[in-house]
PDB file of N, CA and C in Angstrom:
ATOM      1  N   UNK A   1       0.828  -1.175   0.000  1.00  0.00           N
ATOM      2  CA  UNK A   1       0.000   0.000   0.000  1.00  0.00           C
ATOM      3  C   UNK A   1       0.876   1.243   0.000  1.00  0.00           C
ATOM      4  N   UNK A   2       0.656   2.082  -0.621  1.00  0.00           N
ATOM      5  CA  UNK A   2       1.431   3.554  -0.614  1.00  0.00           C
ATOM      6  C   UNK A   2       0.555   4.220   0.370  1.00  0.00           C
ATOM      7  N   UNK A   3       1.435   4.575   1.101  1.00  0.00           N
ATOM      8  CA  UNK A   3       1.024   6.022   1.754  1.00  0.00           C
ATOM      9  C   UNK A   3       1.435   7.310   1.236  1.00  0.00           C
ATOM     10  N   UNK A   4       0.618   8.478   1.925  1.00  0.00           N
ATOM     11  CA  UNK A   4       0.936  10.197   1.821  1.00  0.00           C
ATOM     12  C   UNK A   4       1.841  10.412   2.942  1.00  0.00           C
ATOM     13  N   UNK A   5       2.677  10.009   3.354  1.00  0.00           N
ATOM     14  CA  UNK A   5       3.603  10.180   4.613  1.00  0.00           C
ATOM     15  C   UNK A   5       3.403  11.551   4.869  1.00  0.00           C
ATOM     16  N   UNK A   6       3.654  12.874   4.392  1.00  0.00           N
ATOM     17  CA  UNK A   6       3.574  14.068   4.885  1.00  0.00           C
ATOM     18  C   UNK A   6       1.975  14.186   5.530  1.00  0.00           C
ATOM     19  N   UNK A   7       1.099  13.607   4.809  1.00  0.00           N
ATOM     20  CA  UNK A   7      -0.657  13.960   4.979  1.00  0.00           C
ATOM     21  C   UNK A   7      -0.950  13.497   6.377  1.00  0.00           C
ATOM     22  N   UNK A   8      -0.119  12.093   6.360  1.00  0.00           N
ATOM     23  CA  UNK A   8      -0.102  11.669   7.525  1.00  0.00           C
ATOM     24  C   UNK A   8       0.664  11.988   8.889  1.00  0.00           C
ATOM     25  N   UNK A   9       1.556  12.836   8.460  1.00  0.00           N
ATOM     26  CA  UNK A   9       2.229  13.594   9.801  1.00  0.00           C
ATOM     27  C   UNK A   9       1.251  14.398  10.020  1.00  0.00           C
ATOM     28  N   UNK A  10       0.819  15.563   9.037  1.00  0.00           N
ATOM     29  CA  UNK A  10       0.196  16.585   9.236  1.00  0.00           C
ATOM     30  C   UNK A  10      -1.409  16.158  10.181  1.00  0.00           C
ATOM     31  N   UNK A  11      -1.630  14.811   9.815  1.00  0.00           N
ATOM     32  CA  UNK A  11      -3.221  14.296  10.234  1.00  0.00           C
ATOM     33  C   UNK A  11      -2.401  14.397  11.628  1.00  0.00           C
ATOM     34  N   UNK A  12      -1.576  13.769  12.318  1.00  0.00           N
ATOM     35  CA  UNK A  12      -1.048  13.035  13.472  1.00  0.00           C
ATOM     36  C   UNK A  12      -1.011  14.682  14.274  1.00  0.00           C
ATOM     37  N   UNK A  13      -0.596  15.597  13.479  1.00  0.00           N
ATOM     38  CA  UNK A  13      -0.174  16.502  14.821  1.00  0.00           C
ATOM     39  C   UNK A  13      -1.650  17.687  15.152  1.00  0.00           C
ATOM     40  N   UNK A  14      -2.369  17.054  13.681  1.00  0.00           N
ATOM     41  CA  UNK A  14      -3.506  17.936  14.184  1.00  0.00           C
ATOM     42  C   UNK A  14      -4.248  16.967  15.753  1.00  0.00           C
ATOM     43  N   UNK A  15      -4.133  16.155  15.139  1.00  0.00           N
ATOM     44  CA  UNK A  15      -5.072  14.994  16.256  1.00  0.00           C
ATOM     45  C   UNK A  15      -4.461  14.798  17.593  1.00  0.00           C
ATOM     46  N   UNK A  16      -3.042  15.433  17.997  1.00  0.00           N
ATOM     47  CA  UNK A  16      -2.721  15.493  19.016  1.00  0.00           C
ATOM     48  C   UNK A  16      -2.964  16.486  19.927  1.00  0.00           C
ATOM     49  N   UNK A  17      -3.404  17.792  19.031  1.00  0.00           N
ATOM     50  CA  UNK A  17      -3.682  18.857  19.752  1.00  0.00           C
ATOM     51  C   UNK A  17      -2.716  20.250  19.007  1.00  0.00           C
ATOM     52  N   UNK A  18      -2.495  20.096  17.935  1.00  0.00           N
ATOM     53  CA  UNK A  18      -1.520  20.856  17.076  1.00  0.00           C
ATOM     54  C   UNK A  18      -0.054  21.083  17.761  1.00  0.00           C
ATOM     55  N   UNK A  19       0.709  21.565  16.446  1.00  0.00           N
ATOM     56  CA  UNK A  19       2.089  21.772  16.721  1.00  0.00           C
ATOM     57  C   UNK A  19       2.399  22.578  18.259  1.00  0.00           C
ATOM     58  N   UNK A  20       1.375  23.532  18.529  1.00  0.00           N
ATOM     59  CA  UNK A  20       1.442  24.210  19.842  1.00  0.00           C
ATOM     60  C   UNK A  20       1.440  22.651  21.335  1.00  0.00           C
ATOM     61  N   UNK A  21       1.051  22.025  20.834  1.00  0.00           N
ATOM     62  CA  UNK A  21       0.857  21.197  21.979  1.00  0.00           C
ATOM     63  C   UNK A  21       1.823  19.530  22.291  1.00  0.00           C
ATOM     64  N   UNK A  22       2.686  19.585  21.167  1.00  0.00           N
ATOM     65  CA  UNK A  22       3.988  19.027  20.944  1.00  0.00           C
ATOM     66  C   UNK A  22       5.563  19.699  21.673  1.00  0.00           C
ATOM     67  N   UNK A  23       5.732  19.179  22.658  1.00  0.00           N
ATOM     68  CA  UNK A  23       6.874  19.504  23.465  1.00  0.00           C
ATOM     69  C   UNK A  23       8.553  19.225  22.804  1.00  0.00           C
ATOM     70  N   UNK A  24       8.302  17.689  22.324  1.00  0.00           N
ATOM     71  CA  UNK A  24       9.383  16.823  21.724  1.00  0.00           C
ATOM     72  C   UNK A  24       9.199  15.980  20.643  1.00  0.00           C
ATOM     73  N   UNK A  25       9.775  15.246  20.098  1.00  0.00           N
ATOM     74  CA  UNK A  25       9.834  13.816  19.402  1.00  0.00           C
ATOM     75  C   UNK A  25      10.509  13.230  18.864  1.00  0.00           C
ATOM     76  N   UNK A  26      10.676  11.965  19.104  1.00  0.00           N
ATOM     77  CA  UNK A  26      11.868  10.911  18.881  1.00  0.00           C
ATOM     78  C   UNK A  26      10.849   9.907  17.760  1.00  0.00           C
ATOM     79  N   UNK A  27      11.883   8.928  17.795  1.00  0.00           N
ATOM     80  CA  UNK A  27      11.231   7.601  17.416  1.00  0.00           C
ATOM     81  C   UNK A  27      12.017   6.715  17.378  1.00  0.00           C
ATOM     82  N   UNK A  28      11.368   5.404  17.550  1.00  0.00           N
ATOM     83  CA  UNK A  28      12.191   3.860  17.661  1.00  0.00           C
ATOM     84  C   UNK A  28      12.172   3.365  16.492  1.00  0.00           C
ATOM     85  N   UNK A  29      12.320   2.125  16.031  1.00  0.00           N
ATOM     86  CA  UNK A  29      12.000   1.636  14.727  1.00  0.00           C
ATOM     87  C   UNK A  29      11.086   1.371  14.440  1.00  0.00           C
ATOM     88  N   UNK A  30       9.575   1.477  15.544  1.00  0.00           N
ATOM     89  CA  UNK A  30       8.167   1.116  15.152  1.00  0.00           C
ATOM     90  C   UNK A  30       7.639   2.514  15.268  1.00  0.00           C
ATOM     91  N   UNK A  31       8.071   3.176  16.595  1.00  0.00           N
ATOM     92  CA  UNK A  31       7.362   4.170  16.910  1.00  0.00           C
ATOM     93  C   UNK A  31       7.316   5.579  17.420  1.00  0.00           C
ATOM     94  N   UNK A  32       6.458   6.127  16.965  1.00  0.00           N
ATOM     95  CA  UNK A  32       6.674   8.220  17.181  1.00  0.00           C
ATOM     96  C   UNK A  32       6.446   8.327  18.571  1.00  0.00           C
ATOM     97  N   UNK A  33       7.305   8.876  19.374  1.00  0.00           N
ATOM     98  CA  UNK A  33       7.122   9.202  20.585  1.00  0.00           C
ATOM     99  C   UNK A  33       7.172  10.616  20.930  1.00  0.00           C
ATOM    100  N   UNK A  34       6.148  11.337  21.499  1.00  0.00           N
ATOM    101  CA  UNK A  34       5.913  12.091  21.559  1.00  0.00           C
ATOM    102  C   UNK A  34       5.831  12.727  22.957  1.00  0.00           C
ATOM    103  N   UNK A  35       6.283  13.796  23.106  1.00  0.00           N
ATOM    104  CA  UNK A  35       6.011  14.465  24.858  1.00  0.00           C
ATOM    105  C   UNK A  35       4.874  15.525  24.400  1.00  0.00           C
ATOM    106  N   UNK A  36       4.297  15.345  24.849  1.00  0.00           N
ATOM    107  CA  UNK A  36       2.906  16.524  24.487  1.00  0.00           C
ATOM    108  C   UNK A  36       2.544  17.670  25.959  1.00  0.00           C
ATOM    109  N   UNK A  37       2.161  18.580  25.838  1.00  0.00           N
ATOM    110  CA  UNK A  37       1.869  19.645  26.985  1.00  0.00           C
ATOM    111  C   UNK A  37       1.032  19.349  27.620  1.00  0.00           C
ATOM    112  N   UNK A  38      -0.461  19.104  27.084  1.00  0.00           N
ATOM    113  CA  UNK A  38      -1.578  18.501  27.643  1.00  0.00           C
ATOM    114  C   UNK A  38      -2.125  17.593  26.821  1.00  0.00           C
ATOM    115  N   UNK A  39      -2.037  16.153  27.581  1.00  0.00           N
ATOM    116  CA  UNK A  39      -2.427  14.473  27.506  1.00  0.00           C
ATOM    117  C   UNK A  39      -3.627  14.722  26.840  1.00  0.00           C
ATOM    118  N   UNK A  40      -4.557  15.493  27.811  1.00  0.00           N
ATOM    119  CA  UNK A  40      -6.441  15.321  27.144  1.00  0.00           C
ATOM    120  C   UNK A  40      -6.486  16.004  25.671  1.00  0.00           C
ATOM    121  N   UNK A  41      -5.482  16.628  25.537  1.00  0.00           N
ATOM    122  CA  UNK A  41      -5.367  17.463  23.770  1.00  0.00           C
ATOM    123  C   UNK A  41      -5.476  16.279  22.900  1.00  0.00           C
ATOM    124  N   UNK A  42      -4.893  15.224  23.220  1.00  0.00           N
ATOM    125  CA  UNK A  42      -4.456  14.037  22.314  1.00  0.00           C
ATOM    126  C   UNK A  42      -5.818  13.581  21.877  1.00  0.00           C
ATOM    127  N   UNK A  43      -6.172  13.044  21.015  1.00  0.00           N
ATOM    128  CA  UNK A  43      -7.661  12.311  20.590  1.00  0.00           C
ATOM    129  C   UNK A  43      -6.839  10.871  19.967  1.00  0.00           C
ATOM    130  N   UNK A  44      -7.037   9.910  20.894  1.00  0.00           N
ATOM    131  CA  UNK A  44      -7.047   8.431  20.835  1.00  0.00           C
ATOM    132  C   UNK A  44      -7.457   8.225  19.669  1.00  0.00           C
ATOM    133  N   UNK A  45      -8.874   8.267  19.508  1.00  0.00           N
ATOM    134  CA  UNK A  45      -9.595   7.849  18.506  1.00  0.00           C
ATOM    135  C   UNK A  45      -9.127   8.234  17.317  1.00  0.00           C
ATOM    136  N   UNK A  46      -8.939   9.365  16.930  1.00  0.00           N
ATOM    137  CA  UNK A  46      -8.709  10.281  15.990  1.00  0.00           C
ATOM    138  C   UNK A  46      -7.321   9.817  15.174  1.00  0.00           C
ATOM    139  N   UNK A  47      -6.169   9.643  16.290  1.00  0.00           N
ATOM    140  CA  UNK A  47      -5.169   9.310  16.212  1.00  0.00           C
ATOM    141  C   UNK A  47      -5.245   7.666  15.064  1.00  0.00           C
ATOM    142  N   UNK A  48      -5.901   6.838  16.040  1.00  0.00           N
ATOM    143  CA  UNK A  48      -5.902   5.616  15.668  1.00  0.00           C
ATOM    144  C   UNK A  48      -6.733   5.512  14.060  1.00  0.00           C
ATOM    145  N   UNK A  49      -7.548   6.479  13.877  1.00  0.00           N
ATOM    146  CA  UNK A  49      -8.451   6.102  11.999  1.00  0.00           C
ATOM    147  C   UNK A  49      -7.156   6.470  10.871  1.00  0.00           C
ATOM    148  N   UNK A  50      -6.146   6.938  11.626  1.00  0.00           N
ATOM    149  CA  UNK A  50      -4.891   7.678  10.563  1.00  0.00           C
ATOM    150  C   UNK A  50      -4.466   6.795   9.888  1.00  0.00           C
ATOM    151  N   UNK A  51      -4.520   6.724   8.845  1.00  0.00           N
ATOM    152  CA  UNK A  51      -3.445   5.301   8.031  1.00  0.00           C
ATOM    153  C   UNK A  51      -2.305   5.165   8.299  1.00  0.00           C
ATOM    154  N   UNK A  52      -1.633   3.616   8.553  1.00  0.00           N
ATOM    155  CA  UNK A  52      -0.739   3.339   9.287  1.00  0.00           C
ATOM    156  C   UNK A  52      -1.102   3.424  10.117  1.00  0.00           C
ATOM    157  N   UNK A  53      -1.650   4.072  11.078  1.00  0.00           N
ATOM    158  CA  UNK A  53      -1.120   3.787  12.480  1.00  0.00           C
ATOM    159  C   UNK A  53      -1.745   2.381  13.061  1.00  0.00           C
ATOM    160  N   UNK A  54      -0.892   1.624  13.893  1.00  0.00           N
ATOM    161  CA  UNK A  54      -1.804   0.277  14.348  1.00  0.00           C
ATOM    162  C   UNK A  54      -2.276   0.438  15.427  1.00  0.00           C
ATOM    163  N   UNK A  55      -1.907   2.045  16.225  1.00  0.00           N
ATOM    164  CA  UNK A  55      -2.037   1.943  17.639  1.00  0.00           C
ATOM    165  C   UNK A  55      -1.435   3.129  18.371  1.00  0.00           C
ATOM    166  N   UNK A  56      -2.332   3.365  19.674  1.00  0.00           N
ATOM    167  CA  UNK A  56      -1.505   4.236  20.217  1.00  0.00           C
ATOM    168  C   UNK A  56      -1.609   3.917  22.198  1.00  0.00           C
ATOM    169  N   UNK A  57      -0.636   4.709  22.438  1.00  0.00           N
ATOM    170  CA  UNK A  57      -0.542   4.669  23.857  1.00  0.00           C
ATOM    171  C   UNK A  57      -0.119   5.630  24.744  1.00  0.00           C
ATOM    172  N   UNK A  58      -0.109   5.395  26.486  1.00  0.00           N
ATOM    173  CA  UNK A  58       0.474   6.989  26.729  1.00  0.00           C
ATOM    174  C   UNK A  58       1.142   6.266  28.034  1.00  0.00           C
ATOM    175  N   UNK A  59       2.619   6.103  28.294  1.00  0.00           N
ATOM    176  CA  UNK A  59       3.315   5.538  29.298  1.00  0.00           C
ATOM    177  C   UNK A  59       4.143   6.272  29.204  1.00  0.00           C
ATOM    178  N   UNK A  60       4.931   6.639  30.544  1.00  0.00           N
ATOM    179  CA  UNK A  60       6.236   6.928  31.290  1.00  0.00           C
ATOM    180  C   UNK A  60       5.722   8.648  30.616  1.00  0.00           C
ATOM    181  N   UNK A  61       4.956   9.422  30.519  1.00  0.00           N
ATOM    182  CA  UNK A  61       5.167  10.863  29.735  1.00  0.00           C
ATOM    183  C   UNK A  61       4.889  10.994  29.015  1.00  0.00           C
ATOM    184  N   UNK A  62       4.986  10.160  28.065  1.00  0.00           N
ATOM    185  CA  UNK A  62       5.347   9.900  26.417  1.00  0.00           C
ATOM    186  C   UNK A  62       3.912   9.109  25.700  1.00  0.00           C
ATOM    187  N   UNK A  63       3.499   9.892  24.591  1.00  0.00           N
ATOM    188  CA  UNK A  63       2.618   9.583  23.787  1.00  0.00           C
ATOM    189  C   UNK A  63       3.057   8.989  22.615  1.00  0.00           C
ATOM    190  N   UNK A  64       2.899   7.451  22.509  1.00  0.00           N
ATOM    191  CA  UNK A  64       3.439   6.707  21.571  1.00  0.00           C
ATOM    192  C   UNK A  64       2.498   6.220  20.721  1.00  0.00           C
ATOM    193  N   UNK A  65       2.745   6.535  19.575  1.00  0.00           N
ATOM    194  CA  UNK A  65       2.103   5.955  17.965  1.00  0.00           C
ATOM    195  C   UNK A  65       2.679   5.193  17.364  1.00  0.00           C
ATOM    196  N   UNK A  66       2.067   3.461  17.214  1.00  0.00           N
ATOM    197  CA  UNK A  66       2.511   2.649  16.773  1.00  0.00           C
ATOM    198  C   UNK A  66       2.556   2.638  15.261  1.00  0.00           C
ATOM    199  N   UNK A  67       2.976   2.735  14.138  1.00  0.00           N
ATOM    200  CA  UNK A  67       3.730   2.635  13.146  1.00  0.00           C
ATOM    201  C   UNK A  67       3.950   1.746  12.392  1.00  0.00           C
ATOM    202  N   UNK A  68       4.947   0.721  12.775  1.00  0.00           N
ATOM    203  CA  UNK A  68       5.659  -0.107  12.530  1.00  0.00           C
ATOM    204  C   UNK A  68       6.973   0.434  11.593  1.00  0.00           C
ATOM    205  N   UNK A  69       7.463  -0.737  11.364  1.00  0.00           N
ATOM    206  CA  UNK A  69       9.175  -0.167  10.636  1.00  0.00           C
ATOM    207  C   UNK A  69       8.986  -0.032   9.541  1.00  0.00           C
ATOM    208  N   UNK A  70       9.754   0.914   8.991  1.00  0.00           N
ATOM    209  CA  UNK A  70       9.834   1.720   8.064  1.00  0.00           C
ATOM    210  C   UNK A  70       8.867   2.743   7.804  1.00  0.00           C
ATOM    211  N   UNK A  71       7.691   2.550   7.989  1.00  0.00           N
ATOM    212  CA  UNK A  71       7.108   3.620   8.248  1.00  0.00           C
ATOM    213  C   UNK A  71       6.894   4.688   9.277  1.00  0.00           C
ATOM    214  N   UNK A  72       7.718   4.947  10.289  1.00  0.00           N
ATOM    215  CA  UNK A  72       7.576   5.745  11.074  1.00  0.00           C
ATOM    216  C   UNK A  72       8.609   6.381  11.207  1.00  0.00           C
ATOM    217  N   UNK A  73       9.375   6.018   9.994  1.00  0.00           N
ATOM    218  CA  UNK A  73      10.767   7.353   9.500  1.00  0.00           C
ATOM    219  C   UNK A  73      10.155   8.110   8.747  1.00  0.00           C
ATOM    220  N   UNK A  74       9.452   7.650   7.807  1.00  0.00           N
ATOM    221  CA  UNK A  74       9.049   8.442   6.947  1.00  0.00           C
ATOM    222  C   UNK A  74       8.327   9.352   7.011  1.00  0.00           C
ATOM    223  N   UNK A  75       7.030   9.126   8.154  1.00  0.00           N
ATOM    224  CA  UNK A  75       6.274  10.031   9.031  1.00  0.00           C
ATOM    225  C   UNK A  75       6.829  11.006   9.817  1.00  0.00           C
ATOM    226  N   UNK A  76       7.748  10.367  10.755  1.00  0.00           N
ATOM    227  CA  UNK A  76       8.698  11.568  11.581  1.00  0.00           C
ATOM    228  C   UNK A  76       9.871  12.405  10.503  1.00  0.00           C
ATOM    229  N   UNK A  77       9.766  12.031   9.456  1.00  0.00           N
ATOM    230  CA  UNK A  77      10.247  13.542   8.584  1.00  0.00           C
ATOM    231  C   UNK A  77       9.684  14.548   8.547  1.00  0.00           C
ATOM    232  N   UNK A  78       8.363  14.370   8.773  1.00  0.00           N
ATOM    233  CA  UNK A  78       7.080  15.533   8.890  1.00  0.00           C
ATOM    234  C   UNK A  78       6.784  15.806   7.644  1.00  0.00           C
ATOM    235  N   UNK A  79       5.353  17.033   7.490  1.00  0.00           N
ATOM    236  CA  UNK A  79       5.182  17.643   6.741  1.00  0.00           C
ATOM    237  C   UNK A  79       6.094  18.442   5.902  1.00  0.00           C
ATOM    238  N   UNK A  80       6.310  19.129   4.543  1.00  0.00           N
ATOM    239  CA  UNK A  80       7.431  19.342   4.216  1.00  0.00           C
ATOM    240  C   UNK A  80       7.159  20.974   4.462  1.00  0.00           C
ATOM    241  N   UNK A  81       8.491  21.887   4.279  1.00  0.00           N
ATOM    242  CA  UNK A  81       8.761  22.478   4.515  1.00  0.00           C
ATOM    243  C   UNK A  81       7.515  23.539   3.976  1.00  0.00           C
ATOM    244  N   UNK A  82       7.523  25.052   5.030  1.00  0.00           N
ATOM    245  CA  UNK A  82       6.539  25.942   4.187  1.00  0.00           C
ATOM    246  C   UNK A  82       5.054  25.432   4.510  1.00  0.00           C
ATOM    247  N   UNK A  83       4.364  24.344   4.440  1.00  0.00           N
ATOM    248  CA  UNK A  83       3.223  23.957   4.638  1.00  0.00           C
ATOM    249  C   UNK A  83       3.030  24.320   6.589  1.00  0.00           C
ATOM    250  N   UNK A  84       1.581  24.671   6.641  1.00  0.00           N
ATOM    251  CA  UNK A  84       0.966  25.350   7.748  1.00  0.00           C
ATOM    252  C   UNK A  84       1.447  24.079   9.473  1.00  0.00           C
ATOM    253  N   UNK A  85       1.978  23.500   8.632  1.00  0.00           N
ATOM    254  CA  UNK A  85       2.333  22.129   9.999  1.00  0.00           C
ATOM    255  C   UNK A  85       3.854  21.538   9.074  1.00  0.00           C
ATOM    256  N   UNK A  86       5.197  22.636   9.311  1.00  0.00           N
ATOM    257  CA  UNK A  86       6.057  22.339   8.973  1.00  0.00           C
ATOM    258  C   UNK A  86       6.829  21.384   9.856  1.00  0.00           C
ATOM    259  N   UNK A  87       8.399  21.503   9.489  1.00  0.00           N
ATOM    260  CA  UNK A  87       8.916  20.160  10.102  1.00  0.00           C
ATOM    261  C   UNK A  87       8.901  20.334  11.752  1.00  0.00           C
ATOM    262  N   UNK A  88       9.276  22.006  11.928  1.00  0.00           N
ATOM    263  CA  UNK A  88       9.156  22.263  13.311  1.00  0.00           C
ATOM    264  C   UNK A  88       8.129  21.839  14.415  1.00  0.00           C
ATOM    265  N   UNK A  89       7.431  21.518  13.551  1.00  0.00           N
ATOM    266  CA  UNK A  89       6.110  21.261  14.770  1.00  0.00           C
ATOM    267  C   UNK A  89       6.356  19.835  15.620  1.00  0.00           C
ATOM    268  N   UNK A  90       7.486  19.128  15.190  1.00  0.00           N
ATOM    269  CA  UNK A  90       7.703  18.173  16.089  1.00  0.00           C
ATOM    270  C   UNK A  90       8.337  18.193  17.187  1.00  0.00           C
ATOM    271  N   UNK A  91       8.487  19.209  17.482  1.00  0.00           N
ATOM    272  CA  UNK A  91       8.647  19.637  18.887  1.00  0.00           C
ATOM    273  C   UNK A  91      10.333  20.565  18.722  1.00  0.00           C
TER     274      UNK A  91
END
């Protein structure tokens, strides 16, 4: 299946509560980890209808979106540059 990798960053950070509400972000080889400002900003649901994602969770701080490999490099490149949810918004 092809994905829109940028469409799909841009879906991910609206559904967290926008770039304002993104502290940090890393990632593992499955997954976007995220430190967010305020937890209740996040929409579970919202998060989870995003293509790709298999899943999400919220342990140790950190708001994690399951992915899987290889796709969650491509996502954490972000939106591309210039567009209203650029790369900065990942914290």
């Amino acid at each position: 299946m092809n994905y829109d990798y940028a469409k799909i960053a841009r879906e991910v950070i609206a559904a967290v509560g926008g770039p304002e509400n993104i502290r940090s972000a890393a990632h593992c080889a499955t997954r976007l980890r995220l430190i967010v400002a305020d937890r209740a900003k996040a929409d579970d649901e919202r998060v989870g209808e995003i293509d790709a994602v298999k899943g999400t969770f919220y342990t140790a701080g950190q708001y994690q979106i399951i992915f899987g490999t290889g796709h969650v490099n491509r996502v954490s490149a972000g939106p591309p540059s210039g567009s209203s949810a650029g790369p900065r918004c990942w914290g």
